[in-house]
C-alpha atoms as a PDB file:
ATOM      1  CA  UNK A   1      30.766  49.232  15.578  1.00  0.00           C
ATOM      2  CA  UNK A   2      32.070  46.431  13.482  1.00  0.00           C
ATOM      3  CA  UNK A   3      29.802  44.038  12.670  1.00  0.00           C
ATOM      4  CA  UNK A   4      29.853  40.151  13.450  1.00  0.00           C
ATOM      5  CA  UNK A   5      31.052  37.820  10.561  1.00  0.00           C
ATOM      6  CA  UNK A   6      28.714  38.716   7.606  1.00  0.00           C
ATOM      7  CA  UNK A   7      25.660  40.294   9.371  1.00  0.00           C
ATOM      8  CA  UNK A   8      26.452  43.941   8.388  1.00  0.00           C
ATOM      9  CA  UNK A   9      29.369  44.166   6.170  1.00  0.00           C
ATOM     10  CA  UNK A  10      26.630  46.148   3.556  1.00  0.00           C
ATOM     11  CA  UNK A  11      27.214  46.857  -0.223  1.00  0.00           C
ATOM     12  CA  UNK A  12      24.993  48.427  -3.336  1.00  0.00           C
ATOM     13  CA  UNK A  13      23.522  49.613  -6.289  1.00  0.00           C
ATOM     14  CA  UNK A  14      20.592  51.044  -7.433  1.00  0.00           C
ATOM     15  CA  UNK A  15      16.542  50.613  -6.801  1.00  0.00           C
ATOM     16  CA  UNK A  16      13.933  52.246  -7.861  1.00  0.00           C
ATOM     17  CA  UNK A  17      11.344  53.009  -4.619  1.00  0.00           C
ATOM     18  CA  UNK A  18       8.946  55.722  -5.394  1.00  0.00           C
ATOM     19  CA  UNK A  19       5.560  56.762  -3.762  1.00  0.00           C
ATOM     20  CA  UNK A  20       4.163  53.562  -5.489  1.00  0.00           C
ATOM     21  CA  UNK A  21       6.184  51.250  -3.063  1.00  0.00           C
ATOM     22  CA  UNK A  22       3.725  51.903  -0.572  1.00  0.00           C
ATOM     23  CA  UNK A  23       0.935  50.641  -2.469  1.00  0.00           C
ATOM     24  CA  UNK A  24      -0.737  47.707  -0.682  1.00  0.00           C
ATOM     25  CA  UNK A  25      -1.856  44.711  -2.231  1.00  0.00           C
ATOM     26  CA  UNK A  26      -5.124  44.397   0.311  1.00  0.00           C
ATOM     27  CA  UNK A  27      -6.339  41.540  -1.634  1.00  0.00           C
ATOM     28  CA  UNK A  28      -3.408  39.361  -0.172  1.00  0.00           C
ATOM     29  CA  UNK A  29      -4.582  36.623   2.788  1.00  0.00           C
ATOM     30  CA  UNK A  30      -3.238  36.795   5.884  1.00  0.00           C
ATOM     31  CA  UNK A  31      -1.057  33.596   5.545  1.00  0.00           C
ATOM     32  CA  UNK A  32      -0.519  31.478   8.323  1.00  0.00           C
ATOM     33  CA  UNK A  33       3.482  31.127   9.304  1.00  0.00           C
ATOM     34  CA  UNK A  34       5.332  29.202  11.466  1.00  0.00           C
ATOM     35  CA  UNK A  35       4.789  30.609  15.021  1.00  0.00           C
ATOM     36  CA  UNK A  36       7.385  32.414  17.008  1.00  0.00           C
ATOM     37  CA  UNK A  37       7.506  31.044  20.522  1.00  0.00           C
ATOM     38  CA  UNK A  38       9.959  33.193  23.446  1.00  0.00           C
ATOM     39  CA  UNK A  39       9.061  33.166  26.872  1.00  0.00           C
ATOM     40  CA  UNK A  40       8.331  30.314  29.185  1.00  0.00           C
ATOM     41  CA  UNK A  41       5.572  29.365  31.413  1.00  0.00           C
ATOM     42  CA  UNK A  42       7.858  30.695  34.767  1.00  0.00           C
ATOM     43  CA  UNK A  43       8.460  34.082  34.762  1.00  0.00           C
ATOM     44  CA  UNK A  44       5.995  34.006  31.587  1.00  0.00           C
ATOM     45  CA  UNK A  45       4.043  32.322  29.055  1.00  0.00           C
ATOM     46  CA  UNK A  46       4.981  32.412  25.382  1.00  0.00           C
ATOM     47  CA  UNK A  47       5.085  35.911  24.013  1.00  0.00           C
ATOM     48  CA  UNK A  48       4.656  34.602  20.378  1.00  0.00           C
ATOM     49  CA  UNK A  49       1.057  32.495  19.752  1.00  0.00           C
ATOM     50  CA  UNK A  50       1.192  29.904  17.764  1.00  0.00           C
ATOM     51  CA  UNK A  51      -1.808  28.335  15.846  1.00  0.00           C
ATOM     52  CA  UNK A  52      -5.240  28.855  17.433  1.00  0.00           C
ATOM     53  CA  UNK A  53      -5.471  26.270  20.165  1.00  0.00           C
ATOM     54  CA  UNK A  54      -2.147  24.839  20.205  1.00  0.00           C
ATOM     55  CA  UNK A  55       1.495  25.578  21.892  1.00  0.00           C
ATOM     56  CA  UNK A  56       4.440  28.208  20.159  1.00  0.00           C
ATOM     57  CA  UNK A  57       7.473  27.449  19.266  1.00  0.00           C
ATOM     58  CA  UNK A  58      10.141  26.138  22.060  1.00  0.00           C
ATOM     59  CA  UNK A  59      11.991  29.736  23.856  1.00  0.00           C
ATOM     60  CA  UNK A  60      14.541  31.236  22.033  1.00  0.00           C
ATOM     61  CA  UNK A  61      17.792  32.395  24.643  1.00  0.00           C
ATOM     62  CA  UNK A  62      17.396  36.353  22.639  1.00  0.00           C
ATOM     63  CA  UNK A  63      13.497  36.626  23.655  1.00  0.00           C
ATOM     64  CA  UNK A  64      13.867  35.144  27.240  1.00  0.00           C
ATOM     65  CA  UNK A  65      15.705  38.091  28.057  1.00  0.00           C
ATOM     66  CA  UNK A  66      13.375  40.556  26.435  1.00  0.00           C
ATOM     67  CA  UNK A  67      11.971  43.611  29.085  1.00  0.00           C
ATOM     68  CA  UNK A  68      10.742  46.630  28.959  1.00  0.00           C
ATOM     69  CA  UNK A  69      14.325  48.190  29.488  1.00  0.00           C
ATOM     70  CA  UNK A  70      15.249  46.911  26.140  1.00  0.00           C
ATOM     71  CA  UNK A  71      13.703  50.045  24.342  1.00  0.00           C
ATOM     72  CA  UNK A  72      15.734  52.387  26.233  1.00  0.00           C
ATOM     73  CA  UNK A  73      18.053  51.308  23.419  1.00  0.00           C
ATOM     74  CA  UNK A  74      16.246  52.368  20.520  1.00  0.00           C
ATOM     75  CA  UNK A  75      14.749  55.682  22.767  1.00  0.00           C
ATOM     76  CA  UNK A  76      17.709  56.706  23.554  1.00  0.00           C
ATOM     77  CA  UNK A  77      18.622  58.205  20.014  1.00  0.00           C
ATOM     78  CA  UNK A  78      16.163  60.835  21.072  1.00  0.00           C
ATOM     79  CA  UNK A  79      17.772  61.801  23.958  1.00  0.00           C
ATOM     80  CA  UNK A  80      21.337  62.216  23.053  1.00  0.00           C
ATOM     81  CA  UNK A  81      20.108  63.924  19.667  1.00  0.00           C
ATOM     82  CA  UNK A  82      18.594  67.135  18.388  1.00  0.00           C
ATOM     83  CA  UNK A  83      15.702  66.373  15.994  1.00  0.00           C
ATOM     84  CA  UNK A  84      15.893  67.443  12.835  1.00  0.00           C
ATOM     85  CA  UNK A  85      12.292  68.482  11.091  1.00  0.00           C
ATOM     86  CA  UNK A  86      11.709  67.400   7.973  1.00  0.00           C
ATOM     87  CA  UNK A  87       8.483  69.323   6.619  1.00  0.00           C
ATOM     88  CA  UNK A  88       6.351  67.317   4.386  1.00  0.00           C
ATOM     89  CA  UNK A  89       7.560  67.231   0.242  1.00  0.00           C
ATOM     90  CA  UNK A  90      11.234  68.601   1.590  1.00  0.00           C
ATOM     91  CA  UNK A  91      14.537  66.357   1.711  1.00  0.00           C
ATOM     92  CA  UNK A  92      17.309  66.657   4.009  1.00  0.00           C
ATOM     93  CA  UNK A  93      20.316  64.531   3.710  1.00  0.00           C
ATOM     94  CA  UNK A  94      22.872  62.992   6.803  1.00  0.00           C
ATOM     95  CA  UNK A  95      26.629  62.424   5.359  1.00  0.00           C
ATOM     96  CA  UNK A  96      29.141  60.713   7.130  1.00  0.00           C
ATOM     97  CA  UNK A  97      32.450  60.491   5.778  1.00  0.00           C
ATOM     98  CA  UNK A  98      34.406  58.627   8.983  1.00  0.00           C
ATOM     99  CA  UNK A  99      35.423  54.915   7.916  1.00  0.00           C
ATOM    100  CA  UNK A 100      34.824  54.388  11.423  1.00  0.00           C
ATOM    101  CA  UNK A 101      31.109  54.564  11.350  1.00  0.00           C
ATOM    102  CA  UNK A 102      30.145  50.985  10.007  1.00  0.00           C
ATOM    103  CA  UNK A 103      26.251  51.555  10.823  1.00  0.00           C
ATOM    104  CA  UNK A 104      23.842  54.066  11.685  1.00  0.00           C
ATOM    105  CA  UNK A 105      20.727  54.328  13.689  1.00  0.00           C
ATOM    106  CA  UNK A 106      17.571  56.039  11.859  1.00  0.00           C
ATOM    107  CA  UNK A 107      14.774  57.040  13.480  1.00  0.00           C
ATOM    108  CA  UNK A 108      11.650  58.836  12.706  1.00  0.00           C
ATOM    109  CA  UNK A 109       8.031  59.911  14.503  1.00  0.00           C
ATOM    110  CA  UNK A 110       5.817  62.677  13.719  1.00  0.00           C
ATOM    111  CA  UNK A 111       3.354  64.110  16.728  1.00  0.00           C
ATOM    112  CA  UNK A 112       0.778  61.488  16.257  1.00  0.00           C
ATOM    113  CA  UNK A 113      -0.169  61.815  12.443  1.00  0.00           C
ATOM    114  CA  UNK A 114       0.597  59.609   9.707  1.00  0.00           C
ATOM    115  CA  UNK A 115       3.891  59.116   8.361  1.00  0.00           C
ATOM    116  CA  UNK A 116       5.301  58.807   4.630  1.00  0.00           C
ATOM    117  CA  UNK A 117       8.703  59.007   3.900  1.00  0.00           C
ATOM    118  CA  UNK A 118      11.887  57.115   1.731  1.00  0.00           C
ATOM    119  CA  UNK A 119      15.079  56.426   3.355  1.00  0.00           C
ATOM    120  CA  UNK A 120      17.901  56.035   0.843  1.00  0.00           C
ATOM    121  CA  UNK A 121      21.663  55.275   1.151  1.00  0.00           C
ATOM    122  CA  UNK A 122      23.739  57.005  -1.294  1.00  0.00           C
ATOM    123  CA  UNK A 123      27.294  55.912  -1.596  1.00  0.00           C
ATOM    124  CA  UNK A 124      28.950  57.971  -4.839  1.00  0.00           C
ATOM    125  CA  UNK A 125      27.121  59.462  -7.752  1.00  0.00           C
ATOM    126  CA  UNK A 126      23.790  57.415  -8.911  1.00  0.00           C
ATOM    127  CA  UNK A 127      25.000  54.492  -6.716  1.00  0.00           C
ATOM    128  CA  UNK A 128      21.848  53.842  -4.389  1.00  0.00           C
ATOM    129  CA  UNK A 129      22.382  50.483  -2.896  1.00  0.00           C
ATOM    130  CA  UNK A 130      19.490  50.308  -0.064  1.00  0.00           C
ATOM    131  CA  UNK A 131      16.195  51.941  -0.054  1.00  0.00           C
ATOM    132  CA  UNK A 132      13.189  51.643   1.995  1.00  0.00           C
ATOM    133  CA  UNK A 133       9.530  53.424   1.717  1.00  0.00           C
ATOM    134  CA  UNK A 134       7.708  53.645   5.324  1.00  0.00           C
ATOM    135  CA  UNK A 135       4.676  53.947   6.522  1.00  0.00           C
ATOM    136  CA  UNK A 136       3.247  54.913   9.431  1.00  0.00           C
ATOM    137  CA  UNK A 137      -0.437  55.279  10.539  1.00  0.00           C
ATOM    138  CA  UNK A 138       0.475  57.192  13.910  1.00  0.00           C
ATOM    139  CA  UNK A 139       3.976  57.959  13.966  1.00  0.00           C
ATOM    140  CA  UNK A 140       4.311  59.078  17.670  1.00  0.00           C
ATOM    141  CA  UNK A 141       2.581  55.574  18.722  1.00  0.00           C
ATOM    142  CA  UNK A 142       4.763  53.619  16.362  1.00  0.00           C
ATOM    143  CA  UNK A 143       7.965  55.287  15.307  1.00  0.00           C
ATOM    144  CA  UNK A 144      10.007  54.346  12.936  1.00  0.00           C
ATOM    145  CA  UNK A 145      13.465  52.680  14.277  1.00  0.00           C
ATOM    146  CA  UNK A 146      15.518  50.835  11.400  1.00  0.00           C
ATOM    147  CA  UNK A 147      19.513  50.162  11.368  1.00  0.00           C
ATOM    148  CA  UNK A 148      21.280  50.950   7.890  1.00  0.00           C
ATOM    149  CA  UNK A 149      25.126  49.695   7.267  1.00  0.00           C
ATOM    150  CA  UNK A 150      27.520  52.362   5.992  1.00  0.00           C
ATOM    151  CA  UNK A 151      30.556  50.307   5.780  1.00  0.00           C
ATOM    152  CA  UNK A 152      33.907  52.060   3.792  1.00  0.00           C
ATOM    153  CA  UNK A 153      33.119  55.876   4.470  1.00  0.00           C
ATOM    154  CA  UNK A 154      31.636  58.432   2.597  1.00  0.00           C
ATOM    155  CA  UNK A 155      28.083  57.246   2.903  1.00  0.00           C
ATOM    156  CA  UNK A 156      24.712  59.559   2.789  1.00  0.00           C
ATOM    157  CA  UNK A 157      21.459  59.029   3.880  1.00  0.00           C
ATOM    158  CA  UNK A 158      18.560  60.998   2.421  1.00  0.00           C
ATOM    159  CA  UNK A 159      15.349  61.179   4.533  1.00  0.00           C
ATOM    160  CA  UNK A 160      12.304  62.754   1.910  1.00  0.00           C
ATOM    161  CA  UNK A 161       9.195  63.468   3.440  1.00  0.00           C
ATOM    162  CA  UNK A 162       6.688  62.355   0.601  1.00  0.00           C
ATOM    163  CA  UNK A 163       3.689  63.566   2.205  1.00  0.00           C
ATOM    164  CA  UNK A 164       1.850  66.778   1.918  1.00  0.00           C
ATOM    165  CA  UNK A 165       2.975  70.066   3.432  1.00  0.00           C
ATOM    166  CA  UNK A 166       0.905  70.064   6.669  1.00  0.00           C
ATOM    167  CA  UNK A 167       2.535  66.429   7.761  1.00  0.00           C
ATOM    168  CA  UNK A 168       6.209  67.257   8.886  1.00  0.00           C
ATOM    169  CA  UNK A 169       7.920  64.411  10.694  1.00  0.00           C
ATOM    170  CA  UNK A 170      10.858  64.310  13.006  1.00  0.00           C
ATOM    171  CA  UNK A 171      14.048  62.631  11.837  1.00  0.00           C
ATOM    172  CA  UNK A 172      17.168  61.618  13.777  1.00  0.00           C
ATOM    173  CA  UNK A 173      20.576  60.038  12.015  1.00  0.00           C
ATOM    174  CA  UNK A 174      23.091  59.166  14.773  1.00  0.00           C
ATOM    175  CA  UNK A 175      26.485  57.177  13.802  1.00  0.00           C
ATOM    176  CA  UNK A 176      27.526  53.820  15.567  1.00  0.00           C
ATOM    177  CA  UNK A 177      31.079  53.345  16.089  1.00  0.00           C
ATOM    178  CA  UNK A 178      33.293  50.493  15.688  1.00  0.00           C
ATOM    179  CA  UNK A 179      32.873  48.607  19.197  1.00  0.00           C
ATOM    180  CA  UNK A 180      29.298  49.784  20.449  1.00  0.00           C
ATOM    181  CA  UNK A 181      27.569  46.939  21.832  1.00  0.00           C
ATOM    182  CA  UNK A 182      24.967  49.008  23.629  1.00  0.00           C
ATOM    183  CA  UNK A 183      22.878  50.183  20.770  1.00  0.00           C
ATOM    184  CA  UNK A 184      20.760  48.647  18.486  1.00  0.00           C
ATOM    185  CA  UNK A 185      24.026  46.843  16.743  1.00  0.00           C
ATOM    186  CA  UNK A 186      24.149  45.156  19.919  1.00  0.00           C
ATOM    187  CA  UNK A 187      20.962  43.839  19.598  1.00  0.00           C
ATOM    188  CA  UNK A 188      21.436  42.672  16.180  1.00  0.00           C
ATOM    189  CA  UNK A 189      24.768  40.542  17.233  1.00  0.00           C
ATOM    190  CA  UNK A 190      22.232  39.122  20.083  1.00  0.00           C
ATOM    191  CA  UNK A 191      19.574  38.190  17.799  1.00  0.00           C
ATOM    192  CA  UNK A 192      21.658  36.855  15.048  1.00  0.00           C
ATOM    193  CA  UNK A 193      23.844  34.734  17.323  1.00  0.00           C
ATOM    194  CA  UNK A 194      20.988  33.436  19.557  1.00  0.00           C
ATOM    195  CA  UNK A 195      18.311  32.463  17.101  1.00  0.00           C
ATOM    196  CA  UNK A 196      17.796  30.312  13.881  1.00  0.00           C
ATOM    197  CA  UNK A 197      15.930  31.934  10.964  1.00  0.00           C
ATOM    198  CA  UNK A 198      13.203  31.129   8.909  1.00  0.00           C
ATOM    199  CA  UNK A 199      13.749  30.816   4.447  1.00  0.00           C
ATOM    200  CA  UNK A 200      11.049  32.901   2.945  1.00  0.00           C
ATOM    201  CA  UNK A 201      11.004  31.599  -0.316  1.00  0.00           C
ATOM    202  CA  UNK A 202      10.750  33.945  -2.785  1.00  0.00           C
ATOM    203  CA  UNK A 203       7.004  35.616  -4.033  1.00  0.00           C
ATOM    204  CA  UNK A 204       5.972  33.746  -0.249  1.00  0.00           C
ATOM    205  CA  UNK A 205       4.513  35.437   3.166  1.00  0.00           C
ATOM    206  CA  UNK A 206       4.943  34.268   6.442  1.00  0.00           C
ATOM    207  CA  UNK A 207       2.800  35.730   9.198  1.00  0.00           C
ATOM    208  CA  UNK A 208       4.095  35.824  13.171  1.00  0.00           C
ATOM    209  CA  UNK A 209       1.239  36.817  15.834  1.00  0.00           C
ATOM    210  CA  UNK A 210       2.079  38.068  19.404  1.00  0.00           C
ATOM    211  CA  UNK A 211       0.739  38.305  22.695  1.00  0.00           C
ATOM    212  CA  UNK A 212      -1.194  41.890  23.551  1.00  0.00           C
ATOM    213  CA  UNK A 213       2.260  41.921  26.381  1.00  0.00           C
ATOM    214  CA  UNK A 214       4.779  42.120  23.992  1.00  0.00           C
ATOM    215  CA  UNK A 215       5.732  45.746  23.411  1.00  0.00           C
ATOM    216  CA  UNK A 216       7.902  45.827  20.530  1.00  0.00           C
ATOM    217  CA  UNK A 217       9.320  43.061  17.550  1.00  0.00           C
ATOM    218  CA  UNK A 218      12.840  43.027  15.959  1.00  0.00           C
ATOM    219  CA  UNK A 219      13.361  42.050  12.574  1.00  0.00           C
ATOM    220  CA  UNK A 220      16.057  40.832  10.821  1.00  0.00           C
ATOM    221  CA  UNK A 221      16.314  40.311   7.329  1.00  0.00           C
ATOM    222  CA  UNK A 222      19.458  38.636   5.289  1.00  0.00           C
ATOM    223  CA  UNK A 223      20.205  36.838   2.268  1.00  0.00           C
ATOM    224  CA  UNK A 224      23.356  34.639   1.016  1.00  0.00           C
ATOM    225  CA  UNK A 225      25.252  38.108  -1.076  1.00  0.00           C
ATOM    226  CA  UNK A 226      21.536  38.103  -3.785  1.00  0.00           C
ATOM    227  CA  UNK A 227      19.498  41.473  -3.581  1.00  0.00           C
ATOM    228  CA  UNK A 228      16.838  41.478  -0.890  1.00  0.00           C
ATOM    229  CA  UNK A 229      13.539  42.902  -1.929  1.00  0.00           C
ATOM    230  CA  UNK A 230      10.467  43.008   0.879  1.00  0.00           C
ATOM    231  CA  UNK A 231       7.357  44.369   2.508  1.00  0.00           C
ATOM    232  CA  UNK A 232       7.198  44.430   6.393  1.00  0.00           C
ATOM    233  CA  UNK A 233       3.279  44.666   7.281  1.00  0.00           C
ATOM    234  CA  UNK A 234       2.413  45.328  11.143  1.00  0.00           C
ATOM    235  CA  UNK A 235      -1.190  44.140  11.097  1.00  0.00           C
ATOM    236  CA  UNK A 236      -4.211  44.882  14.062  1.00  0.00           C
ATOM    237  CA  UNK A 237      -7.227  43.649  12.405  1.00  0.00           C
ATOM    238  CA  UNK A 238      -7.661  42.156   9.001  1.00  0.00           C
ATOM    239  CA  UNK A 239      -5.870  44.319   6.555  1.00  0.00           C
ATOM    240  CA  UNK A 240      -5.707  47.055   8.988  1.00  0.00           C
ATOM    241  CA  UNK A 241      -2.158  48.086   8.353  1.00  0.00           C
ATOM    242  CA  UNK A 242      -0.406  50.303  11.359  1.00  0.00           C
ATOM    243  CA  UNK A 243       2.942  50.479   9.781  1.00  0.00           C
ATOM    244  CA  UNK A 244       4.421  49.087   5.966  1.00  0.00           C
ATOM    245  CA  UNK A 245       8.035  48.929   5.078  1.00  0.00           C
ATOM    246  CA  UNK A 246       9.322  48.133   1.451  1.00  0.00           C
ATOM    247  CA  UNK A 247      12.815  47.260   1.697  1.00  0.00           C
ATOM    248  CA  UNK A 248      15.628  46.887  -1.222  1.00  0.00           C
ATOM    249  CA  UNK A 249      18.888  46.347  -0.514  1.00  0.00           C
ATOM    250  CA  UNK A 250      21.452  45.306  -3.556  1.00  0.00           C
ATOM    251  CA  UNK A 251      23.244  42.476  -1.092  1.00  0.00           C
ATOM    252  CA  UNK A 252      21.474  41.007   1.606  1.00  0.00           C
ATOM    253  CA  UNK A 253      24.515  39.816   3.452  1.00  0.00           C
ATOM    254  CA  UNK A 254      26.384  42.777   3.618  1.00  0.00           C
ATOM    255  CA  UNK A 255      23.106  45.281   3.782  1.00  0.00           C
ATOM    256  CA  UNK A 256      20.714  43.147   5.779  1.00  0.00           C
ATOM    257  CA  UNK A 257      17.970  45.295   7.085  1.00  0.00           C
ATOM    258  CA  UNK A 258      16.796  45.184  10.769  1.00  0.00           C
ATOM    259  CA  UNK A 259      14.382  47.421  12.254  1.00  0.00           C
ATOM    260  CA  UNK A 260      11.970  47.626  15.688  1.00  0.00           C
ATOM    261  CA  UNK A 261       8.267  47.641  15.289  1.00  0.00           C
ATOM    262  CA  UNK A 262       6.312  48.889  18.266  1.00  0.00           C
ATOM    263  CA  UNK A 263       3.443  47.042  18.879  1.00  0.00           C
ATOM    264  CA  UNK A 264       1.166  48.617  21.570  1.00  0.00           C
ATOM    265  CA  UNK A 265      -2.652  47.167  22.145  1.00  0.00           C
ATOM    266  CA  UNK A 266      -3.553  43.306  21.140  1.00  0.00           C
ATOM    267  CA  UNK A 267      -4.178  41.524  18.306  1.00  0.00           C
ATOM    268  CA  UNK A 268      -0.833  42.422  16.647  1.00  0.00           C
ATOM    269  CA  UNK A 269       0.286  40.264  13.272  1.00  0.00           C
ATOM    270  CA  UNK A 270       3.637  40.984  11.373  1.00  0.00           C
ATOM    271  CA  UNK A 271       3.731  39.462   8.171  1.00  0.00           C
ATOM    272  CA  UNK A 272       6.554  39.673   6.161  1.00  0.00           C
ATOM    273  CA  UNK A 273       6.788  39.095   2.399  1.00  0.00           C
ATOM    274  CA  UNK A 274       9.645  38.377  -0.083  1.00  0.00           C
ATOM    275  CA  UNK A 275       8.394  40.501  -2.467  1.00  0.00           C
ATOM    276  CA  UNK A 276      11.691  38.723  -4.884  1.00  0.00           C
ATOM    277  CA  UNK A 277      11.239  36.219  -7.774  1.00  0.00           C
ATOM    278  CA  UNK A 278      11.488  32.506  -6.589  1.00  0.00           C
ATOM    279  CA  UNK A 279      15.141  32.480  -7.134  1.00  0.00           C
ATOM    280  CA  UNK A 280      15.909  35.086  -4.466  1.00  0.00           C
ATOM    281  CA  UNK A 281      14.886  33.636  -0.635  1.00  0.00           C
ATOM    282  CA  UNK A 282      15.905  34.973   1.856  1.00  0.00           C
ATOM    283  CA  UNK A 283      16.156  34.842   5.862  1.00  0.00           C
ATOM    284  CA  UNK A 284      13.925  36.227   8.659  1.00  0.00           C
ATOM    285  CA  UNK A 285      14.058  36.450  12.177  1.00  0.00           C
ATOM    286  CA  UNK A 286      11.266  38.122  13.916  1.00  0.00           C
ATOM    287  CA  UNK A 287      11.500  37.626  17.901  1.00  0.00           C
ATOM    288  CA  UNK A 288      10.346  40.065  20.759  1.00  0.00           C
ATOM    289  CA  UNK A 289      12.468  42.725  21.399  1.00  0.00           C
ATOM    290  CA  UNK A 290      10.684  44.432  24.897  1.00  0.00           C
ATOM    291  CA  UNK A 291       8.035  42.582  27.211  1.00  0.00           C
ATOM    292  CA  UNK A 292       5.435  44.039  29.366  1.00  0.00           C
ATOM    293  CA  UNK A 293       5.946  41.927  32.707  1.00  0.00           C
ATOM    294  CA  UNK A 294       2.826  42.495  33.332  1.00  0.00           C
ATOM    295  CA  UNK A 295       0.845  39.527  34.318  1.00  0.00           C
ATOM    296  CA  UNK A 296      -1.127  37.682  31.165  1.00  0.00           C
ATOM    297  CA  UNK A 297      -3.743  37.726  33.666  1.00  0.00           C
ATOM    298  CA  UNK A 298      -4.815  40.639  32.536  1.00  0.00           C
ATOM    299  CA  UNK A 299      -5.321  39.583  29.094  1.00  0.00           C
ATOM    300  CA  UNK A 300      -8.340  38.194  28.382  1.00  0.00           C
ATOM    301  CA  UNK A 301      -8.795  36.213  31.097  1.00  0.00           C
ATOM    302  CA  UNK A 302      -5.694  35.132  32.089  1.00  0.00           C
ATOM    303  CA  UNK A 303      -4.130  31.628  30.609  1.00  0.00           C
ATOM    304  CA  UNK A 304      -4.504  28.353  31.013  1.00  0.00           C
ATOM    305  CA  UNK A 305      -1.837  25.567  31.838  1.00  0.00           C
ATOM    306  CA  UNK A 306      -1.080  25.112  28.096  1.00  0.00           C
ATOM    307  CA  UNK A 307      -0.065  28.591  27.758  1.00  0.00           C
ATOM    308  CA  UNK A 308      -3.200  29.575  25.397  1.00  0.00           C
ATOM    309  CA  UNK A 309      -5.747  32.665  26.256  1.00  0.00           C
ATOM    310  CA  UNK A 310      -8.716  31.931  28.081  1.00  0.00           C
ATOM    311  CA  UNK A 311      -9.625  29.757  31.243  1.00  0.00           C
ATOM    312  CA  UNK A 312      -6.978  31.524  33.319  1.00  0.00           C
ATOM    313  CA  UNK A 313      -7.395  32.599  36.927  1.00  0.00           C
ATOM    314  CA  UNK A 314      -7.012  36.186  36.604  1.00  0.00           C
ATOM    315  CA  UNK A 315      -9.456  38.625  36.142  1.00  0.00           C
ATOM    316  CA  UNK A 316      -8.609  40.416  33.183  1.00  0.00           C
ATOM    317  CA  UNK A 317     -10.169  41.652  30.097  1.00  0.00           C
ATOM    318  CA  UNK A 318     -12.209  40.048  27.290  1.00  0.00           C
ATOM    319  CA  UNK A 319     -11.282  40.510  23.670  1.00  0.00           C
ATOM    320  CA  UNK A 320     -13.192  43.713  23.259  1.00  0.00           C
ATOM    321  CA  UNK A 321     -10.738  44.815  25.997  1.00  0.00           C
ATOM    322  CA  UNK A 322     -13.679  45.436  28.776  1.00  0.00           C
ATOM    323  CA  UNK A 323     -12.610  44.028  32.423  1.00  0.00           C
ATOM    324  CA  UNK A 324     -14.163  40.269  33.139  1.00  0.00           C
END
């Protein structure tokens, strides 16, 4: 699928992500960042909090028409594919030669253990021009689900399983052609057309909490043609860290990176970090990608007029998830 204007024309060189790029820096605070309000009171209240107390951020058109269906897109891969296993310390490599194939879907999961593994685009000999480290604490509740541009033909990705021997994971690499707009690439024109993004300055965090309903988070990360370095945290708990991502791409405008984080249970936090020098922001949007329709009602209580937890009608649960 081609890409929209500049969001995934991709391009490269070389970064250096070893095992050390998944190294966490647990003496970082949770910084507080602008909120990300979707939803509205009727069908819904906001699916992003804001500050404790106080209102999110007004609806954005791409989250309104966030459901559960939604993942079918990023499930799907798993469907149509065969699995390859990729057994823990072992590489195995995806080519794709086509100049048709502008972007490709990567996905990864293991059977409920952790996850450790670098993704790497190769394009020619010692020409490495995106590269990402993951982590996953359970990757069949939280697979991995990230979008890489391969724009020009003749592009590789390599998939190394850095953990030990007894932690094999499953990997799937599946091509998007020029003109899909049902994948994920879909979602990515949706997101990029329908919201306005956030300048993370560079060495700064910005933090984004969501409601216990919202089932999954897209991220999209650009810059203006400067390298994009970054660390994706998904967050239950004060540095409890479910899932880590350290991105590099050479050029952030024509290698963005965009990814789904699943975000089961409550208390979820994504903070996202520009891991650059101050000379190198960049751009974030981070909006729900699937909603639970359940009621809120069962949250904690329900909701009150104002859209925060608490006082509602409803039944429920209380924050120690027992029923009210």
């Amino acid at each position: 699928m081609k890409f929209s204007g500049a969001l995934l024309a991709f391009s490269a060189s070389s970064g250096i992500l070893g095992s050390s790029a998944l190294s966490l820096s647990m003496s970082t605070p949770l910084g507080r960042g602008a909120p990300v309000g979707v939803g509205t009171r009727a069908p819904g209240p906001s699916v992003a909090s804001g500050p404790a107390g106080g209102l999110g951020r007004a609806p954005s058109p791409a989250s309104r028409g966030a459901r559960n269906g939604d993942m079918s897109r990023a499930r799907q891969i798993w469907d149509t594919n065969r699995p390859v296993t990729v057994q823990g310390g072992s590489l195995r490599t995806f080519s794709f030669s086509s100049p048709a194939v502008d972007a490709v879907q990567v996905s990864m999961r293991t059977e409920g253990r952790p996850l450790n593994a670098n993704v790497d685009l190769w394009v020619g000999p010692d020409n490495t021009p995106q590269k990402m480290g993951v982590y996953l604490e359970d990757g069949d509740q939280r697979p991995f689900n990230a979008i890489i541009a391969t724009p020009g033909g003749q592009n590789t990705v390599a998939i190394r399983n850095t953990a030990q021997m007894e932690f094999p994971l499953a990997a799937v690499v599946e091509a998007d052609t020029a003109g899909n707009s049902v994948g994920l690439t879909g979602a990515i024109r949706e997101l990029d057309e329908m919201t306005s993004p956030i300048t993370i300055q560079g060495g700064a965090l910005k933090t984004y909490s969501f409601s216990p309903y919202v089932s999954s988070v897209q991220i999209l990360l650009k810059t203006d043609g400067r390298p994009l370095n970054a660390r994706i945290e998904l967050l239950q708990g004060p540095n409890n860290n479910k899932q880590v991502m350290e991105i590099y791409s050479e050029d952030g405008t024509q290698r963005p990176f965009y990814s789904i984080l699943e975000t089961p249970g409550v208390g979820n936090v994504v903070r996202v970090v520009n891991t650059a020098p101050m000379e190198f922001p960049m751009s974030a949007r981070v909006e729900p990608f699937a909603v639970d329709e359940r009621s809120p009602d069962e949250y904690y209580g329900g909701m009150d007029d104002f859209d925060r937890f608490g006082g509602g009608s409803g039944r429920g649960y209380n924050s120690f998830g027992l029923p009210l």
